[in-house]
C-alpha atoms as a PDB file:
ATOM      1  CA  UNK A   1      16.754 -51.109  46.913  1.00  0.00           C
ATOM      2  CA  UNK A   2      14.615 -51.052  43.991  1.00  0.00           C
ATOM      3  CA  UNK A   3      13.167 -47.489  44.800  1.00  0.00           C
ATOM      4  CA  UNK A   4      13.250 -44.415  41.990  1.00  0.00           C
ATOM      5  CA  UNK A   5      15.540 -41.609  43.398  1.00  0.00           C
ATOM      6  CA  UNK A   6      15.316 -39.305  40.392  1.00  0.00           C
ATOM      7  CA  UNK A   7      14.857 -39.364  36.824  1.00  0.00           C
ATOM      8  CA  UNK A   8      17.522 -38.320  34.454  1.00  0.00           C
ATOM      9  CA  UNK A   9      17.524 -37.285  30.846  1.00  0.00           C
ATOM     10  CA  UNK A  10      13.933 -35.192  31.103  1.00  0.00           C
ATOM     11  CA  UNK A  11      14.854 -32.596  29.257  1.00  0.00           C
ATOM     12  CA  UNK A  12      16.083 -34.766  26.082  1.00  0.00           C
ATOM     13  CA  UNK A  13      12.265 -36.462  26.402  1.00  0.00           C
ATOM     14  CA  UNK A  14      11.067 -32.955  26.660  1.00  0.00           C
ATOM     15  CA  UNK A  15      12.534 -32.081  23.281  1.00  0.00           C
ATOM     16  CA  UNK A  16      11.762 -34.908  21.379  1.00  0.00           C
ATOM     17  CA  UNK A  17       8.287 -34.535  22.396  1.00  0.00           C
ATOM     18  CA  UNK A  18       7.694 -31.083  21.563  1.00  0.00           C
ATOM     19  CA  UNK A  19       7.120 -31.147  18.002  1.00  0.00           C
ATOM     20  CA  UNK A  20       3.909 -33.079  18.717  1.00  0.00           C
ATOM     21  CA  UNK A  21       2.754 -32.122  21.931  1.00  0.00           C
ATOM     22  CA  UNK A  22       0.849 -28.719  22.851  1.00  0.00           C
ATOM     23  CA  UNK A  23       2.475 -27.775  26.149  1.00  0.00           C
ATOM     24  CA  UNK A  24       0.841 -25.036  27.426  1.00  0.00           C
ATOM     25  CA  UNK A  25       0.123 -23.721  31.292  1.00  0.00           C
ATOM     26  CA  UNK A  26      -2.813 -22.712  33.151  1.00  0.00           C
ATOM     27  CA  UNK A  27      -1.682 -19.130  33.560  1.00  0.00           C
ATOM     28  CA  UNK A  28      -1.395 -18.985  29.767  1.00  0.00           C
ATOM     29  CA  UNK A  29      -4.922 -19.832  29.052  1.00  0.00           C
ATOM     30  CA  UNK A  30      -6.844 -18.743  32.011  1.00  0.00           C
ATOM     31  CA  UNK A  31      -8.533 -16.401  30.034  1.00  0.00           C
ATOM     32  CA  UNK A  32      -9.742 -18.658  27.087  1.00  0.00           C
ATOM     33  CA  UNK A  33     -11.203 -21.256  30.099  1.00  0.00           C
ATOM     34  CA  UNK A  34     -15.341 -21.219  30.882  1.00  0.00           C
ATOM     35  CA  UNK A  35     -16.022 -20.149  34.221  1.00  0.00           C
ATOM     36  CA  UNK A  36     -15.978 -23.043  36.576  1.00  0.00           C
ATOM     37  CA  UNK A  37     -19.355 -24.844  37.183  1.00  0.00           C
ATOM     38  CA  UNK A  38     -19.603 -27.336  40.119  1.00  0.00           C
ATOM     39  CA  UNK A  39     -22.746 -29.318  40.937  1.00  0.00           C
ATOM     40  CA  UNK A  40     -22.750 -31.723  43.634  1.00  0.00           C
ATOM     41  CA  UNK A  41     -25.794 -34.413  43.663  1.00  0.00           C
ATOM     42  CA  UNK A  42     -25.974 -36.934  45.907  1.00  0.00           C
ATOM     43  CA  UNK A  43     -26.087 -40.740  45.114  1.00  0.00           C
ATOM     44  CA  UNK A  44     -27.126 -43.601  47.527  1.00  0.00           C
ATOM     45  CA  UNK A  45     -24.633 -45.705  48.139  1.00  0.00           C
ATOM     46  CA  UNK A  46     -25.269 -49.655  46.901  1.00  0.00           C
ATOM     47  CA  UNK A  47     -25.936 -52.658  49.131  1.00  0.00           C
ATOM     48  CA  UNK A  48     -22.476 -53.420  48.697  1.00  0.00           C
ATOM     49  CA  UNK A  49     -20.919 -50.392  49.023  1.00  0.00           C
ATOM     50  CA  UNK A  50     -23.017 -49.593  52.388  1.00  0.00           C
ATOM     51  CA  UNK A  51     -21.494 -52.384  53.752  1.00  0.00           C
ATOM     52  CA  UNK A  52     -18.025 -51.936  52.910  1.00  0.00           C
ATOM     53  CA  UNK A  53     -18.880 -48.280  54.644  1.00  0.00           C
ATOM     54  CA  UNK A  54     -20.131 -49.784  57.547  1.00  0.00           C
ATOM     55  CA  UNK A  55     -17.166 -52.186  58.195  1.00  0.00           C
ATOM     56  CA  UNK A  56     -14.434 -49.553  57.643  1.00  0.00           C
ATOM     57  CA  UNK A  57     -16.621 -47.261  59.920  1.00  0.00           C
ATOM     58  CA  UNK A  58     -16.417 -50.314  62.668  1.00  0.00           C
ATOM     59  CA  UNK A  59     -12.398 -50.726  62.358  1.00  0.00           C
ATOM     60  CA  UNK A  60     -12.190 -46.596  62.394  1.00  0.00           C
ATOM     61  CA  UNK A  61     -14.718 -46.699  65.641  1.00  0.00           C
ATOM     62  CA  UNK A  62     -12.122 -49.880  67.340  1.00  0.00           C
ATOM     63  CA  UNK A  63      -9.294 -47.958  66.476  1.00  0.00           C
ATOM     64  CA  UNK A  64     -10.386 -44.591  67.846  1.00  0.00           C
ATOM     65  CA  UNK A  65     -11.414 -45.767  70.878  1.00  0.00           C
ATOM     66  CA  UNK A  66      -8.411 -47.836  71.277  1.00  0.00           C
ATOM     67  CA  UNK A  67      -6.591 -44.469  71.311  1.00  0.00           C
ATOM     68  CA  UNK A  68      -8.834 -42.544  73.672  1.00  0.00           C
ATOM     69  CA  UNK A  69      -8.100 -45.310  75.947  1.00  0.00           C
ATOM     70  CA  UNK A  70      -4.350 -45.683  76.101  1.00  0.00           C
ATOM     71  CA  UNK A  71      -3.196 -42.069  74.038  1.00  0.00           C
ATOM     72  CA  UNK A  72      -1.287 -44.366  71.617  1.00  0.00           C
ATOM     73  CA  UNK A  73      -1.415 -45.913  68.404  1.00  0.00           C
ATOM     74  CA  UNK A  74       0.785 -49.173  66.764  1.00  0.00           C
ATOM     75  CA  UNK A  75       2.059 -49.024  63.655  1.00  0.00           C
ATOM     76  CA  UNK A  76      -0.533 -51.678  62.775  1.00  0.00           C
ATOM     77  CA  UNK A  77      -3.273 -49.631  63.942  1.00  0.00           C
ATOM     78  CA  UNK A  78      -2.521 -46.553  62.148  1.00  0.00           C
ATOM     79  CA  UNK A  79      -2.156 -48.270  59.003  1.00  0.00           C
ATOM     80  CA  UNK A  80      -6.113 -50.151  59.049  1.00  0.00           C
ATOM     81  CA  UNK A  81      -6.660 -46.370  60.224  1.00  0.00           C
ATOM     82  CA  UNK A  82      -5.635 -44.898  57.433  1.00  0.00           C
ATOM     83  CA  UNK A  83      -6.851 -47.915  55.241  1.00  0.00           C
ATOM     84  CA  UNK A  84     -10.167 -47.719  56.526  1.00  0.00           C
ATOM     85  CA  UNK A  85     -10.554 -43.894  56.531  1.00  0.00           C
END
């Protein structure tokens, strides 16, 4: 109940949009785009944020070891895995 199943009417949207929006797709301007550039630098992490780290890292380290001991996982459990991943 509640829950979007589908949309309907996109293609009346689409028209009434086009007049002022530039739709164009990647394979269309590919070769107008720079060559990609990607430069990774590393940040410490905050106070804050190190210990938000940590306590997700605990729950993940509970959880795991929870399954290496009886091969099985509750619902519960795999959701604060996922959560805390």
């Amino acid at each position: 109940m509640g829950r979007v199943i589908g949309y309907t009417g996109l293609e009346k949207i689409g028209q009434t949009l086009a007049p002022i929006v530039i739709r164009r797709r990647k394979s269309e301007v590919l070769m107008q785009l720079p060559v990609r550039t990607d430069q990774n630098l590393m940040v410490p992490m905050t106070q804050m944020q190190m210990l938000h780290h940590q306590q997700n890292a605990d729950v993940v380290a509970q959880i795991v070891n929870r399954w290496r001991k009886f091969k099985f996982l509750s619902d519960k459990d795999q959701r604060r895995l996922a959560c805390a991943l």
